[in-house]
N, C-alpha and C. Protein backbone atom coordinates (compact mmCIF):
# COMPACT_ATOMS: atom_id res chain seq x y z
N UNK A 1 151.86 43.26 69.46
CA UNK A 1 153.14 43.75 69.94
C UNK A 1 153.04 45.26 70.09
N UNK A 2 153.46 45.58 71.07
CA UNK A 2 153.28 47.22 71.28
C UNK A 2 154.83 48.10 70.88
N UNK A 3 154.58 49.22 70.87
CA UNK A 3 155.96 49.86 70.08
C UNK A 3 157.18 49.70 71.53
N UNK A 4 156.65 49.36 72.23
CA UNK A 4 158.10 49.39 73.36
C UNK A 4 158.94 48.20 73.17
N UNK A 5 158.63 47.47 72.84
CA UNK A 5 158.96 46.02 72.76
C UNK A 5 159.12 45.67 71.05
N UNK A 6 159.42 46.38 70.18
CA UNK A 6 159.20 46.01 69.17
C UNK A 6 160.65 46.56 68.28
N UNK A 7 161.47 46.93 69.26
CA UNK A 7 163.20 46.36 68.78
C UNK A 7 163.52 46.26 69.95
N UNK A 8 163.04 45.14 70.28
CA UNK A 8 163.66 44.45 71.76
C UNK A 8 164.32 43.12 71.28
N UNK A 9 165.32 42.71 71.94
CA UNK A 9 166.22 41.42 71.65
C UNK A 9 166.27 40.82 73.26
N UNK A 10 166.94 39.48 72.70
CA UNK A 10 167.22 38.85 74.21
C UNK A 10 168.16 37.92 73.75
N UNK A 11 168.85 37.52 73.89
CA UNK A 11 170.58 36.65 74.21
C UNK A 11 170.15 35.88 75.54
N UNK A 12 170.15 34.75 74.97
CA UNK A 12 169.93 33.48 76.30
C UNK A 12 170.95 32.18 76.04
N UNK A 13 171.57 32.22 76.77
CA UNK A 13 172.76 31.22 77.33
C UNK A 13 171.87 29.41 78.04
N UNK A 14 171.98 28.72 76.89
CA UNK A 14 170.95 28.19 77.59
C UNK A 14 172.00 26.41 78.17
N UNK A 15 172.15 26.17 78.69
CA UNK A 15 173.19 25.47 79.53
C UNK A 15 172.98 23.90 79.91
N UNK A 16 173.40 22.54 79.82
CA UNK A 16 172.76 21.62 80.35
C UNK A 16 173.39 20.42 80.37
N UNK A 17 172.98 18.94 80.22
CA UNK A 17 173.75 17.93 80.23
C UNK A 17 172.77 17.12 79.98
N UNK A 18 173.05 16.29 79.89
CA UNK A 18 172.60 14.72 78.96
C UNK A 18 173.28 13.54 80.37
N UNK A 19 172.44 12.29 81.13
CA UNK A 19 172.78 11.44 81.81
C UNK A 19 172.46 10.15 81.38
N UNK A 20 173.33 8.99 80.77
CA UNK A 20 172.60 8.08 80.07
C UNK A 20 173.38 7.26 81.03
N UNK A 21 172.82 6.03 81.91
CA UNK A 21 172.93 5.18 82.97
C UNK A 21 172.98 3.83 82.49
N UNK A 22 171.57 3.32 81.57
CA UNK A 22 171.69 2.19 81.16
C UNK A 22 170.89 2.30 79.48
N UNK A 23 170.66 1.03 79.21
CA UNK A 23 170.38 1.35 77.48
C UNK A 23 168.53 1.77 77.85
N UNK A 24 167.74 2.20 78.93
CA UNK A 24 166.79 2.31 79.13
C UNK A 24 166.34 3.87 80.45
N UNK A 25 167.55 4.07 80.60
CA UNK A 25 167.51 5.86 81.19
C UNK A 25 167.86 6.69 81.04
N UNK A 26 167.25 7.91 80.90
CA UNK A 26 167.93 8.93 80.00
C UNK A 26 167.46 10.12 81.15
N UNK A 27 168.14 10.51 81.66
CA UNK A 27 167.94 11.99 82.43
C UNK A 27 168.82 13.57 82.29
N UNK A 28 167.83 14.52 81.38
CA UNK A 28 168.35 15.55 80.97
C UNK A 28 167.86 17.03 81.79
N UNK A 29 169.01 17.36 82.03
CA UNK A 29 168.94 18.52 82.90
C UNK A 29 169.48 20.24 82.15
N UNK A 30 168.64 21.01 82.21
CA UNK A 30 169.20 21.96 81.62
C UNK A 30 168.87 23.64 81.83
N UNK A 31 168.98 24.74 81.97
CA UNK A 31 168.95 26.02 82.70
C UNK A 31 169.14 27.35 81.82
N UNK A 32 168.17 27.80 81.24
CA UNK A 32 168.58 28.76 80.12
C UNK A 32 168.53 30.24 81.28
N UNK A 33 170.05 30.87 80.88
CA UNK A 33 169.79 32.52 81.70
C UNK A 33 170.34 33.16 80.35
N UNK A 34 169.39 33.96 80.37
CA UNK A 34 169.41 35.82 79.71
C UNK A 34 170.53 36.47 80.32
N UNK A 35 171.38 36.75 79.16
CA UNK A 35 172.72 37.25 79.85
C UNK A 35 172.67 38.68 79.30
N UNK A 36 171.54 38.89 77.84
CA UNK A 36 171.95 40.71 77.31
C UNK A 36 170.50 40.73 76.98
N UNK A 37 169.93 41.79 76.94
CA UNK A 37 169.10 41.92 75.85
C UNK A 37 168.47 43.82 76.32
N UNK A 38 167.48 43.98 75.45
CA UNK A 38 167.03 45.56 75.25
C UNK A 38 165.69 45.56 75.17
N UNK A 39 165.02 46.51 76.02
CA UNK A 39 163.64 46.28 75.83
C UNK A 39 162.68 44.88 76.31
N UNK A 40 163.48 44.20 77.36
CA UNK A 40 162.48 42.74 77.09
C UNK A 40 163.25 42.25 78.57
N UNK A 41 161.88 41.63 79.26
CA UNK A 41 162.44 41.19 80.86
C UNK A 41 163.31 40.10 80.63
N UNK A 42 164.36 40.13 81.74
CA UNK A 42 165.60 38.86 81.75
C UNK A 42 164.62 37.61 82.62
N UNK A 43 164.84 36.45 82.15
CA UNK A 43 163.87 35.22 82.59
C UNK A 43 165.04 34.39 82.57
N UNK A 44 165.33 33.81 84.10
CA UNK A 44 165.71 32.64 84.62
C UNK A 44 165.27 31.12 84.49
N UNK A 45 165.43 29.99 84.86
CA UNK A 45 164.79 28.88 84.49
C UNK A 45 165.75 27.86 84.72
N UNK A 46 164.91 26.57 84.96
CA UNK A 46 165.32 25.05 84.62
C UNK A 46 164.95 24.28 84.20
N UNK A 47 165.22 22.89 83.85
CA UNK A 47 164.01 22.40 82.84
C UNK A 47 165.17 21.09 83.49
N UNK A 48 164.06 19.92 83.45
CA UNK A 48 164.61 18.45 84.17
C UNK A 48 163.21 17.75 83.32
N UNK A 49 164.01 16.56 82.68
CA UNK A 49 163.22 15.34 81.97
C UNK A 49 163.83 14.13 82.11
N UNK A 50 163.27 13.25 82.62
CA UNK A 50 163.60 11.59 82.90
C UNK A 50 162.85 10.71 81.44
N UNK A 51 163.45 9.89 81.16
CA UNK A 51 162.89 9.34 80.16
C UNK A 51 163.07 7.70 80.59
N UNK A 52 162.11 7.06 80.58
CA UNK A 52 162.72 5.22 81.36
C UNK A 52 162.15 4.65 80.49
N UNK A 53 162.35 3.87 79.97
CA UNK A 53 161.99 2.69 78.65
C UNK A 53 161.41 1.71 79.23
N UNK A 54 160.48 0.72 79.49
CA UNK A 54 160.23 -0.24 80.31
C UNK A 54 159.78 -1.46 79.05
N UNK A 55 160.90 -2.16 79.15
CA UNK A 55 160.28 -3.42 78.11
C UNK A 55 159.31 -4.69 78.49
């Protein structure tokens, strides 16, 4: 860690939902944004996971 970054913070708002269809699908969607921080780059994002059960 170098001294620039070393009272750096970041505050991330991280946002999403849960989709449950049947007792065998699960699709989760979710988007973290950096809303404050000091010293430290703001990083955007999404994140998507399907989960299917197959008996």
């Amino acid at each position: 860690m170098n001294d620039k970054n070393k009272n750096g913070y970041r505050l991330t708002l991280n946002v999403g939902m849960t989709i449950e269809r049947a007792k065998n699908f699960i699709l989760v969607l979710n988007a973290p944004f950096d809303i404050a921080g000091k010293s430290t780059e703001k990083i955007y994002g999404a994140g998507f996971a399907l989960t299917i059960l197959i008996n």
